[in-house]
C-alpha atoms as a PDB file:
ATOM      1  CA  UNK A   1       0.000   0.000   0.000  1.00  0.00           C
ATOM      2  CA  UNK A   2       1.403   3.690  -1.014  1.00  0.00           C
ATOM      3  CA  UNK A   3       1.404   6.267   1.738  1.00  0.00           C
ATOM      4  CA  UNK A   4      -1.083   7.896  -0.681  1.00  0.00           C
ATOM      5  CA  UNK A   5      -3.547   4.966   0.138  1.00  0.00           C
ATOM      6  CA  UNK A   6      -2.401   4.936   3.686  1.00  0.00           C
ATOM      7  CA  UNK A   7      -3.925   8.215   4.409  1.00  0.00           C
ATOM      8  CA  UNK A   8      -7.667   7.091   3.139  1.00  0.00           C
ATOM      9  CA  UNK A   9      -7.535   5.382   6.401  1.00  0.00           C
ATOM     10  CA  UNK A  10      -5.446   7.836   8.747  1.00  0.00           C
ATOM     11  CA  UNK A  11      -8.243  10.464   8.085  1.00  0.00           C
ATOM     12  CA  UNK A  12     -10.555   7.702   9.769  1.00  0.00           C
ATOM     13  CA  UNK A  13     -12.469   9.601  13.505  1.00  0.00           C
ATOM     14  CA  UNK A  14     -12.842   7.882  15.998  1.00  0.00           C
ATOM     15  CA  UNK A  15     -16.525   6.325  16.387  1.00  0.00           C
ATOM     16  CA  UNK A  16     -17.384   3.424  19.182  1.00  0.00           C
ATOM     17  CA  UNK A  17     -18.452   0.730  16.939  1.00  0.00           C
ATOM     18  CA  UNK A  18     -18.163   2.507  13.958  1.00  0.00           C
ATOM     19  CA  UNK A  19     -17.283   0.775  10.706  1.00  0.00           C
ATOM     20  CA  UNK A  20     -16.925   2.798   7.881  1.00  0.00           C
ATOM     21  CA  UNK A  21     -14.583   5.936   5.885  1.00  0.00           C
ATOM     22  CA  UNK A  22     -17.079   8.068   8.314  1.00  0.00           C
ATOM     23  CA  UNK A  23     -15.913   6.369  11.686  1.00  0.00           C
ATOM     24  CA  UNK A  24     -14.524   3.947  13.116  1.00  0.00           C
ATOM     25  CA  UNK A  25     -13.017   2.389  16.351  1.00  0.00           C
ATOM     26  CA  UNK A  26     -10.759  -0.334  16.384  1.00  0.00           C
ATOM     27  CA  UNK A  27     -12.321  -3.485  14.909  1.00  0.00           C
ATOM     28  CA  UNK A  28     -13.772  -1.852  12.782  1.00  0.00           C
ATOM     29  CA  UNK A  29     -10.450  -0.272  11.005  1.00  0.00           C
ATOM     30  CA  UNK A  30      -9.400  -4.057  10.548  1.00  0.00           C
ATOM     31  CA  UNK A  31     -12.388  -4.970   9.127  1.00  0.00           C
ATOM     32  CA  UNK A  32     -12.310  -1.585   7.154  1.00  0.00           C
ATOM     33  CA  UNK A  33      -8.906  -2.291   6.296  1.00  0.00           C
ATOM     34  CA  UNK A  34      -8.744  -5.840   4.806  1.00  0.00           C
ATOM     35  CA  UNK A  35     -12.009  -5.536   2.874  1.00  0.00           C
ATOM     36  CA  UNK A  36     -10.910  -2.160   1.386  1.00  0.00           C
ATOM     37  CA  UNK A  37      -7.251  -3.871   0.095  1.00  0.00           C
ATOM     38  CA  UNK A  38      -7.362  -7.415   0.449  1.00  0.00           C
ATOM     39  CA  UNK A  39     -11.541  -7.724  -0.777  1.00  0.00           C
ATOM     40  CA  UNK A  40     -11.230 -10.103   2.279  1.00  0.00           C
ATOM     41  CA  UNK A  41     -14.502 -10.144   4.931  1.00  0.00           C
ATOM     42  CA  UNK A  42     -13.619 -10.284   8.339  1.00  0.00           C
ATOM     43  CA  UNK A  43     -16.428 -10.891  10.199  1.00  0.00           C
ATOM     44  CA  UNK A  44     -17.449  -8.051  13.126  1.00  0.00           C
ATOM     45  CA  UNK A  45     -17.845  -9.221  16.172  1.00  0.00           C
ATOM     46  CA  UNK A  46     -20.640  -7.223  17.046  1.00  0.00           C
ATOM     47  CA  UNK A  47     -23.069  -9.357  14.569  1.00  0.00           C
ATOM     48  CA  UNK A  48     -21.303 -12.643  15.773  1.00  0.00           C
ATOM     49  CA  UNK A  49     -21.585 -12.084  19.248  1.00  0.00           C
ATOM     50  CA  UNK A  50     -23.999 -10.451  21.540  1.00  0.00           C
ATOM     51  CA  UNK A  51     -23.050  -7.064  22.445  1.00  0.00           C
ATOM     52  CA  UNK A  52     -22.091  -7.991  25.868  1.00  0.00           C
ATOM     53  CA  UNK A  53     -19.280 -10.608  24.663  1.00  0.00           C
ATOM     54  CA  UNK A  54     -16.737  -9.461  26.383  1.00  0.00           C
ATOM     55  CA  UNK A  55     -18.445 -10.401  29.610  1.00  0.00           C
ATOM     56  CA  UNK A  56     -18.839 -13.745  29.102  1.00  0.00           C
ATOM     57  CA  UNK A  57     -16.460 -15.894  26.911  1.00  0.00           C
ATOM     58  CA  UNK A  58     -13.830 -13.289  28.095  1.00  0.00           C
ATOM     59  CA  UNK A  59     -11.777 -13.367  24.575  1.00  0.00           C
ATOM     60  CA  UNK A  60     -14.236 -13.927  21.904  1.00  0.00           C
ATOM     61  CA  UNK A  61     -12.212 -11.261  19.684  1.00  0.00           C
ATOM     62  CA  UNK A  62      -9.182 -13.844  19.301  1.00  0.00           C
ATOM     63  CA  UNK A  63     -11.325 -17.220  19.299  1.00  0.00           C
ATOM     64  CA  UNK A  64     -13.158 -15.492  16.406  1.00  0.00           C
ATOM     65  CA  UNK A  65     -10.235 -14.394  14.419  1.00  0.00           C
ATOM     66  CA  UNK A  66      -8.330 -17.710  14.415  1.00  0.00           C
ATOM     67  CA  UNK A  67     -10.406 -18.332  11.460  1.00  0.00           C
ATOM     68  CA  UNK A  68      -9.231 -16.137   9.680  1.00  0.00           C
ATOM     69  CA  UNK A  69      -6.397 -15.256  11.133  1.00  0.00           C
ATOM     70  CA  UNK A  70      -2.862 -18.116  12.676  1.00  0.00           C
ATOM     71  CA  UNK A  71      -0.449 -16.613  15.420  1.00  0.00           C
ATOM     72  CA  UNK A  72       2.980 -15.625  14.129  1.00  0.00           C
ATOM     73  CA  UNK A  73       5.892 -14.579  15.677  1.00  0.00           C
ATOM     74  CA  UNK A  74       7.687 -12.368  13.070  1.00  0.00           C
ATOM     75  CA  UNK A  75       5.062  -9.338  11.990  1.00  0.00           C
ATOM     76  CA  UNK A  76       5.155  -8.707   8.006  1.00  0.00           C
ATOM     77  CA  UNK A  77       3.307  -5.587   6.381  1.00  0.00           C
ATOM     78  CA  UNK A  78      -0.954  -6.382   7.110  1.00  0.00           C
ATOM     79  CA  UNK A  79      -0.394  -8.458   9.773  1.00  0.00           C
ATOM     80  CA  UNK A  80      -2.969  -7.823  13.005  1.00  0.00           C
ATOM     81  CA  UNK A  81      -1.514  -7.055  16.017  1.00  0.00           C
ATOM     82  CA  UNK A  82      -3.615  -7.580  19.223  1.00  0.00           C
ATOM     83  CA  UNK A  83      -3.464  -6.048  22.751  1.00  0.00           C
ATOM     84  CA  UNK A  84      -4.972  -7.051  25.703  1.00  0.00           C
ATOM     85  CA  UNK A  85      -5.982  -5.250  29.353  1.00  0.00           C
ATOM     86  CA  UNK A  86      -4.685  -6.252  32.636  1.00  0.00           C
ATOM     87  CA  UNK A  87      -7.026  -9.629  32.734  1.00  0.00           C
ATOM     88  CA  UNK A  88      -5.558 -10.792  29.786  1.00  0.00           C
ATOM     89  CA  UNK A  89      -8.597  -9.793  27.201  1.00  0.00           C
ATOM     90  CA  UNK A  90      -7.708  -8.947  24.048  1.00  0.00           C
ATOM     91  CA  UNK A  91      -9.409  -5.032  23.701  1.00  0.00           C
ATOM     92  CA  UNK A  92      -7.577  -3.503  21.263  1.00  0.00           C
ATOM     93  CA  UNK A  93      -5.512  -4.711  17.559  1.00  0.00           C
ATOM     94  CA  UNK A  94      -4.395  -2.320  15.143  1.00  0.00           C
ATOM     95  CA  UNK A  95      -2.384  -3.878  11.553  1.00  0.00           C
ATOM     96  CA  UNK A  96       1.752  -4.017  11.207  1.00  0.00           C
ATOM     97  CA  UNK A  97       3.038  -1.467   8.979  1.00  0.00           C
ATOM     98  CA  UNK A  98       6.361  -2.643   9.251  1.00  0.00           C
ATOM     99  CA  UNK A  99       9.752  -1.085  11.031  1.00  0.00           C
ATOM    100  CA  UNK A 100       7.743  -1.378  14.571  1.00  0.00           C
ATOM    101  CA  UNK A 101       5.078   0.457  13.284  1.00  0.00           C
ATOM    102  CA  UNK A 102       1.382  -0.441  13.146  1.00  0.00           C
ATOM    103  CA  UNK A 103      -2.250   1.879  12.172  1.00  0.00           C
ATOM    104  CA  UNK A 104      -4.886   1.572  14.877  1.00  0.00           C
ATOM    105  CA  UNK A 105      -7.951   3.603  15.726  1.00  0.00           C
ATOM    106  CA  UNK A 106      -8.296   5.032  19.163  1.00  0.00           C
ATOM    107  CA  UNK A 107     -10.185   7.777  20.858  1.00  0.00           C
ATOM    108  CA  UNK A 108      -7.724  10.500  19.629  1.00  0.00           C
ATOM    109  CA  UNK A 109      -8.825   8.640  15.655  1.00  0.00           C
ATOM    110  CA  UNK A 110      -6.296   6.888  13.395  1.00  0.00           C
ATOM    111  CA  UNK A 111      -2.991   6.753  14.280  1.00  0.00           C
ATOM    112  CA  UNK A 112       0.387   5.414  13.599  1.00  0.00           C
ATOM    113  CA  UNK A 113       2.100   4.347  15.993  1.00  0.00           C
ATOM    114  CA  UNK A 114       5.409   2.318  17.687  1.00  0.00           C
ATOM    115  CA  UNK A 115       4.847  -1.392  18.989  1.00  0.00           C
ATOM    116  CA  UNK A 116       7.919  -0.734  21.059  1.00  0.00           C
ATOM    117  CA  UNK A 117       6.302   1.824  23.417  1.00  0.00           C
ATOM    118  CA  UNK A 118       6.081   0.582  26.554  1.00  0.00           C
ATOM    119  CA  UNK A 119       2.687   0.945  26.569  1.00  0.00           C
ATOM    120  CA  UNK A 120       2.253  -1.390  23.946  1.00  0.00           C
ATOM    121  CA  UNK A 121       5.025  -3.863  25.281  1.00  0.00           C
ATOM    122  CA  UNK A 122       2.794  -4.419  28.413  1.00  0.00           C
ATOM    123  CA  UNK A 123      -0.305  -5.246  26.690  1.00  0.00           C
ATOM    124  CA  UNK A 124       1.130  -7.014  23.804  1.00  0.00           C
ATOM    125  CA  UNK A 125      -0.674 -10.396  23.065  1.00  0.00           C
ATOM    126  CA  UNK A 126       0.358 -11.594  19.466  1.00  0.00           C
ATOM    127  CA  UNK A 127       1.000 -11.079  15.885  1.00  0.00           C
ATOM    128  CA  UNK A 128      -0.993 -12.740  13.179  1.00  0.00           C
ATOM    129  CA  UNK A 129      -1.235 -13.421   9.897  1.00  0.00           C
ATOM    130  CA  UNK A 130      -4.705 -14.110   7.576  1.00  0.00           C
ATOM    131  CA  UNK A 131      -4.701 -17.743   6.107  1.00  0.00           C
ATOM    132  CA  UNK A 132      -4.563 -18.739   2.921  1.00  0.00           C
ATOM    133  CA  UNK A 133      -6.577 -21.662   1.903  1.00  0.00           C
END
């Protein structure tokens, strides 16, 4: 992807639940994101899951997305990255843009930002990779 298609996506507000060019929060920009490049349909988690998943099967977000989606430990370009909070549930993914880098929405919108951060080091859960069949 040019930087010139990069910034279709860095112009992206920040919307809870949003999924579109309009808004969007973070599952959304990976859904977003691999549809807009890729054609591929990741499936959002808010019409898989009721909306109080998080409560109950406390990482839904990752058992969903192995589907699609195999733990790696070496990021490429368009791989996911996932975070997770204090308990261990994954909250939070954004996609490698390579050089430590990765694009995730938050509440200050699309951003890109350093894996390396220590922020980011504390919550880090995995890299991974879509499958090819």
């Amino acid at each position: 992807m040019s930087d010139v298609d990069l910034r279709q996506f860095l112009s992206i507000p920040y919307i809870k639940k949003g999924r579109g060019f309009d808004g969007s929060d973070c599952k959304g920009l990976i859904i977003l994101y691999y549809k807009t490049l890729f054609n591929i349909d990741i499936p959002d988690i808010l019409e898989e899951y009721a909306p109080e998943w998080s409560l109950g099967d406390r990482n839904s977000f990752v058992q969903n997305y192995h589907k699609f989606f195999e733990p790696v430990k070496l990021p490429k370009k368009h791989d996911l990255i996932l975070f997770q909070d204090r308990a261990g549930v994954v909250n939070h993914g954004g996609i490698i843009r390579g050089y430590g880098k990765f694009i995730h929405c938050c509440e200050d919108g699309t951003l890109i930002d350093s894996y390396h951060r220590d922020m980011w080091i504390k919550r880090f859960n995995g890299f991974y990779r879509v499958k090819h069949d």
